[in-house]
C-alpha atoms as a PDB file:
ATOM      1  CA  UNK A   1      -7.951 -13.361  -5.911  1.00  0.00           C
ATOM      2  CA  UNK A   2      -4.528 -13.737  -7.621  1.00  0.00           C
ATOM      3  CA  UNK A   3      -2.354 -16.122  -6.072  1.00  0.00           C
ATOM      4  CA  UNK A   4       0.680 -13.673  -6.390  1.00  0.00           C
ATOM      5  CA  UNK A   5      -2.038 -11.255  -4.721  1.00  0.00           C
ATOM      6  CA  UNK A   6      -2.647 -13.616  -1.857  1.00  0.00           C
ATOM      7  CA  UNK A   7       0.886 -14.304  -1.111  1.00  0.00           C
ATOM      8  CA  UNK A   8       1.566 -11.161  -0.958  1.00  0.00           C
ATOM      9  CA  UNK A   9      -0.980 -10.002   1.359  1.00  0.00           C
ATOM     10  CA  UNK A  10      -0.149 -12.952   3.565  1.00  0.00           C
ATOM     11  CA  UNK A  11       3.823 -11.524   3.692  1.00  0.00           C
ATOM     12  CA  UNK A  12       2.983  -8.238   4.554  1.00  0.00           C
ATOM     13  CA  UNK A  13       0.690  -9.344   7.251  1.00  0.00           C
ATOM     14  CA  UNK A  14       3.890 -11.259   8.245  1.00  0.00           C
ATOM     15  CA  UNK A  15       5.923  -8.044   7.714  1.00  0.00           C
ATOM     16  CA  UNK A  16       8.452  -9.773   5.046  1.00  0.00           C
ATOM     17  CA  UNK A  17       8.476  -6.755   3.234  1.00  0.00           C
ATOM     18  CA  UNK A  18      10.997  -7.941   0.774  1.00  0.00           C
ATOM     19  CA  UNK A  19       9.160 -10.756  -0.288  1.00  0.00           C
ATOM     20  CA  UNK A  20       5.999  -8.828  -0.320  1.00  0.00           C
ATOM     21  CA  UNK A  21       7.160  -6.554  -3.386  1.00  0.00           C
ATOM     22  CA  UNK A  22       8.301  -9.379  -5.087  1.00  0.00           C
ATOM     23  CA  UNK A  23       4.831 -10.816  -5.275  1.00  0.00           C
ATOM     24  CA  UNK A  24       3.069  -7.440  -5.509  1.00  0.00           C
ATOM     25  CA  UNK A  25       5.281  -7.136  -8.698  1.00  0.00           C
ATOM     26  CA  UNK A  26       4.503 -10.417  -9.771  1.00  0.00           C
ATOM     27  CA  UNK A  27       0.853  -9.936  -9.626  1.00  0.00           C
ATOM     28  CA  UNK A  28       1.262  -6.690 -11.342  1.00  0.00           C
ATOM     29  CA  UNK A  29       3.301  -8.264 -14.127  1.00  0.00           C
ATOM     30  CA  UNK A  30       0.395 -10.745 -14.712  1.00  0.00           C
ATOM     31  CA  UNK A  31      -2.289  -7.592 -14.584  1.00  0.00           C
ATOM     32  CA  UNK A  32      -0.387  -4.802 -15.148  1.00  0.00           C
ATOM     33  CA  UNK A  33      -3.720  -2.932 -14.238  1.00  0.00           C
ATOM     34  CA  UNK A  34      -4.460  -4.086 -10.813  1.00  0.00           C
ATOM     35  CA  UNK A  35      -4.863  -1.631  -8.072  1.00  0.00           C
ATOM     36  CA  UNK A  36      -4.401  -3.489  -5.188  1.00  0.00           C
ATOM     37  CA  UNK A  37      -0.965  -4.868  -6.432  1.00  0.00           C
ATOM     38  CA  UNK A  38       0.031  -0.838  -7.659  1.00  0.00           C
ATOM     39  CA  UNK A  39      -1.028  -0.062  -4.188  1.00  0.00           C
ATOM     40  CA  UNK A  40       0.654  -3.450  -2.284  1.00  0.00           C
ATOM     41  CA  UNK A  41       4.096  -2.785  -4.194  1.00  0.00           C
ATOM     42  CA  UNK A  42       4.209   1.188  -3.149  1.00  0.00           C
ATOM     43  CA  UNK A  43       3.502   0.318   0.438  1.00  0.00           C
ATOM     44  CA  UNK A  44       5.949  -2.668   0.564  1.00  0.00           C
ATOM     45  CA  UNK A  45       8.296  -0.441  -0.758  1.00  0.00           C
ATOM     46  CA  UNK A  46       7.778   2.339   1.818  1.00  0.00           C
ATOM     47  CA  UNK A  47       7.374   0.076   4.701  1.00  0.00           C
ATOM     48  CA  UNK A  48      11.336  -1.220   3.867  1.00  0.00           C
ATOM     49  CA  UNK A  49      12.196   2.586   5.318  1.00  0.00           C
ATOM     50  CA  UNK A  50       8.707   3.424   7.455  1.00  0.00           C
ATOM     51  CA  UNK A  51       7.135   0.363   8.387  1.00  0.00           C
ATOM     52  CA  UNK A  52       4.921   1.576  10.708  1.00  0.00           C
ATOM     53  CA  UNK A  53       3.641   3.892   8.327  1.00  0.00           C
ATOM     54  CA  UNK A  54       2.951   1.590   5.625  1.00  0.00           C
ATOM     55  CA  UNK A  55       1.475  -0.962   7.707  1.00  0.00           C
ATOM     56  CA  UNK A  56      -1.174   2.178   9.227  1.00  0.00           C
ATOM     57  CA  UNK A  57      -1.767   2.832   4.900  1.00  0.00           C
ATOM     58  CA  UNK A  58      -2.371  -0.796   4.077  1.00  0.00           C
ATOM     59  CA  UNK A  59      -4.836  -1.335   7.069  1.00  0.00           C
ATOM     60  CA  UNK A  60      -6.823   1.298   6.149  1.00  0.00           C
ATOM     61  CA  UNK A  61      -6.687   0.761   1.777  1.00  0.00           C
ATOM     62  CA  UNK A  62      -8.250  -2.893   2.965  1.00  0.00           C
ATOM     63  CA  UNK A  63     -10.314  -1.804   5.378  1.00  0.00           C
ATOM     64  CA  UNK A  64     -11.886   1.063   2.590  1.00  0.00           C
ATOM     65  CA  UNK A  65     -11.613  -0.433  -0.414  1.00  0.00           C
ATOM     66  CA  UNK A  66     -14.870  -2.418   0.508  1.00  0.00           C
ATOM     67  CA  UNK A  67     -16.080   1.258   1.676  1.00  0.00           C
ATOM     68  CA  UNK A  68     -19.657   2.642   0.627  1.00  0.00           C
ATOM     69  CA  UNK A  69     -17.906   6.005   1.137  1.00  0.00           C
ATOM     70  CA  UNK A  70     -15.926   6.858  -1.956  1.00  0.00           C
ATOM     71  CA  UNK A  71     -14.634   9.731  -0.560  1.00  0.00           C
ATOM     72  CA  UNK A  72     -11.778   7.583   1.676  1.00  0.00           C
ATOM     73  CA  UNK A  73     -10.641   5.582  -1.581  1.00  0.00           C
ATOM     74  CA  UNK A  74      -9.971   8.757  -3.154  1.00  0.00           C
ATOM     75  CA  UNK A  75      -8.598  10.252  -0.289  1.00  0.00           C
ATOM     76  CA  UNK A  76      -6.399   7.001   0.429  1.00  0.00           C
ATOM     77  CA  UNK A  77      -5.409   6.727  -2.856  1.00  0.00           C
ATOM     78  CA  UNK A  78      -3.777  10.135  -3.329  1.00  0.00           C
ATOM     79  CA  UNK A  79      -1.741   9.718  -0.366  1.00  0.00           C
ATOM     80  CA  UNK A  80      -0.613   6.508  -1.753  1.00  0.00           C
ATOM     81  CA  UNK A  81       0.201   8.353  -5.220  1.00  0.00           C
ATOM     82  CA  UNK A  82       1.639  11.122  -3.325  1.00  0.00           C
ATOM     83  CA  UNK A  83       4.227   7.928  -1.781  1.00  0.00           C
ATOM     84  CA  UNK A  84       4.617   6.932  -5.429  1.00  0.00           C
ATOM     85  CA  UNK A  85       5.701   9.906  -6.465  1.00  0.00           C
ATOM     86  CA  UNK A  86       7.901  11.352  -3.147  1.00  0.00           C
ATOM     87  CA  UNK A  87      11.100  12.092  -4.036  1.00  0.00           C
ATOM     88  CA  UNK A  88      11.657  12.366  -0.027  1.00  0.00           C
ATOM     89  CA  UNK A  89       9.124   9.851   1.031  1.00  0.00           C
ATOM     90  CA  UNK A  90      10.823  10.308   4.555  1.00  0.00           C
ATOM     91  CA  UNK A  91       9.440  13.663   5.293  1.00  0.00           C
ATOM     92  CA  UNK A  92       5.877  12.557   4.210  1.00  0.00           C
ATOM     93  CA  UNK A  93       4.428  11.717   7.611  1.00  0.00           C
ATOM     94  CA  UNK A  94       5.679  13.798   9.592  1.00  0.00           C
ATOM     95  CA  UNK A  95       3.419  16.811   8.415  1.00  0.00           C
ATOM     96  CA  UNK A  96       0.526  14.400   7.984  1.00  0.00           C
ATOM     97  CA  UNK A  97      -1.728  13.352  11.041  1.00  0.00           C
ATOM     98  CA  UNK A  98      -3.290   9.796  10.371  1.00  0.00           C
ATOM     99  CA  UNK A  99      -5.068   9.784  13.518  1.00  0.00           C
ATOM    100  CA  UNK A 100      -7.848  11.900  12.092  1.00  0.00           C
ATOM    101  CA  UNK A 101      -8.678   9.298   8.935  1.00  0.00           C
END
């Protein structure tokens, strides 16, 4: 795993956000085609405003990216391009019910 990758992985576990995005970007500067940074760097971003959110999001985009079941990557990963793409990220959770991933 990428360095930049790892350290950013440990600062979100250690929920320095800030930090986290800077090494998320870093990683995707050096492989501008690496999901898990894309995905890091949105999350770290969104966790700045809705941390508990975020943190729920990254769990689960670890915990299925090593899925059998495709289905949940896809289904994570459109949420997380829906967060890319929010122009009112704020409202995004409230009409979506993560209990039932």
């Amino acid at each position: 795993m990428d360095t930049n990758l790892s350290k950013a992985i440990d600062s979100c576990y250690k929920r320095d956000y800030q930090k986290a995005l800077l090494y998320f970007s870093l990683a995707l500067k050096a492989n501008p085609n690496s999901k898990d940074a894309r995905v890091g760097a949105i999350l770290s971003d969104f966790a700045l405003e809705r941390e508990e959110e975020a943190e729920a999001l990254f769990e689960y985009y670890l915990v299925s990216k090593n899925d059998e079941k495709e289905e949940y990557r896809r289904y994570l990963e459109e949420i997380i391009d829906i967060v890319d793409n929010s122009s009112s990220i704020n409202n995004l959770f409230d009409s979506i019910n993560l209990d039932t991933l």
